[in-house]
Protein backbone atom coordinates (compact mmCIF):
# COMPACT_ATOMS: atom_id res chain seq x y z
CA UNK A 1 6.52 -5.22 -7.66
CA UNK A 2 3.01 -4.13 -6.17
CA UNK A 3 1.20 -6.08 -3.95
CA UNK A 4 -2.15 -5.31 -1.96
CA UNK A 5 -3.47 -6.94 0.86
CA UNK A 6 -7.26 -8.76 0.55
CA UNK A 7 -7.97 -8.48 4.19
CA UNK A 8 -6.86 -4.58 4.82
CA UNK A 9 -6.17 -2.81 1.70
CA UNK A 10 -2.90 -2.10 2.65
CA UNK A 11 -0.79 -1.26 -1.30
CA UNK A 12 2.84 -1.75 -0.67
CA UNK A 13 6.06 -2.32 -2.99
CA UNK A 14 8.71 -5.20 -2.72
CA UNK A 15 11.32 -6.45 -4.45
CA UNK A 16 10.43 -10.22 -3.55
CA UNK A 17 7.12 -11.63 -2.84
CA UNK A 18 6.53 -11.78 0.79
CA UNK A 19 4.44 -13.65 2.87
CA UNK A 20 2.53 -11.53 4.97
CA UNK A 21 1.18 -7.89 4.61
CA UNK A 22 3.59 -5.49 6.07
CA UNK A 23 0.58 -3.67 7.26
CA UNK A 24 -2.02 -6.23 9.19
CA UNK A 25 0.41 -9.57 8.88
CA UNK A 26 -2.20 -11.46 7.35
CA UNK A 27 -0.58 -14.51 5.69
CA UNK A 28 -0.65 -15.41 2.46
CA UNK A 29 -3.37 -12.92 1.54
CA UNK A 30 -1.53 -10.55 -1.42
CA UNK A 31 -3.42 -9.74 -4.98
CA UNK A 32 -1.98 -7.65 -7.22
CA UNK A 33 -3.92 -3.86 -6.81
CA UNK A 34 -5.61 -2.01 -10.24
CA UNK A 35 -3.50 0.38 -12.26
CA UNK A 36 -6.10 2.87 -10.64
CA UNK A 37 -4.85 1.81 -7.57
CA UNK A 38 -1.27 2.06 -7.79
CA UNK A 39 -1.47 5.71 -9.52
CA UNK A 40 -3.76 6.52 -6.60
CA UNK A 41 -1.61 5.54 -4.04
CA UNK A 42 1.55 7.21 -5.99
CA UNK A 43 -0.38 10.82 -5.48
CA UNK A 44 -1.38 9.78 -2.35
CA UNK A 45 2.50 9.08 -1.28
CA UNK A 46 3.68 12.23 -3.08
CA UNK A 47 1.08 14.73 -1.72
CA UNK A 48 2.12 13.12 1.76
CA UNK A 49 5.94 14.09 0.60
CA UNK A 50 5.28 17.85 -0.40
CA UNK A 51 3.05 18.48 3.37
CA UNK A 52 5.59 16.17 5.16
CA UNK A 53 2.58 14.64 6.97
CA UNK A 54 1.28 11.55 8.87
CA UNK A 55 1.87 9.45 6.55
CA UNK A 56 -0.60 6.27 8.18
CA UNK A 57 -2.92 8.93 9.09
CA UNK A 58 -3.53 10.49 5.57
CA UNK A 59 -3.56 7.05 4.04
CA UNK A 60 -6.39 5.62 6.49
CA UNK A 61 -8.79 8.72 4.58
């Protein structure tokens, strides 16, 4: 499942709901992110994949 954090954006993938962002730690603060969103982050991650770069770094853009 998707989640995305309210307080840093952060989009990450789970099997179970967690508590905290595995990004910032912020508790209790998950939404589920846009279709736009996920697809956008899915390019993101596989554009990362093909350059083998940073992946934080090209994310923070």
């Amino acid at each position: 499942m998707w989640y995305k954090c309210k307080k840093c954006g952060f989009i990450f993938t789970r099997t179970e709901e967690p508590d905290l962002c595995v990004d910032c730690g912020a508790e209790y603060s998950l939404i589920p992110p846009t279709q736009e969103e996920i697809e956008l982050h899915k390019k993101k991650l596989e554009e990362v994949r093909k350059e083998d770069w940073n992946t934080k770094d090209y994310l923070d853009k």
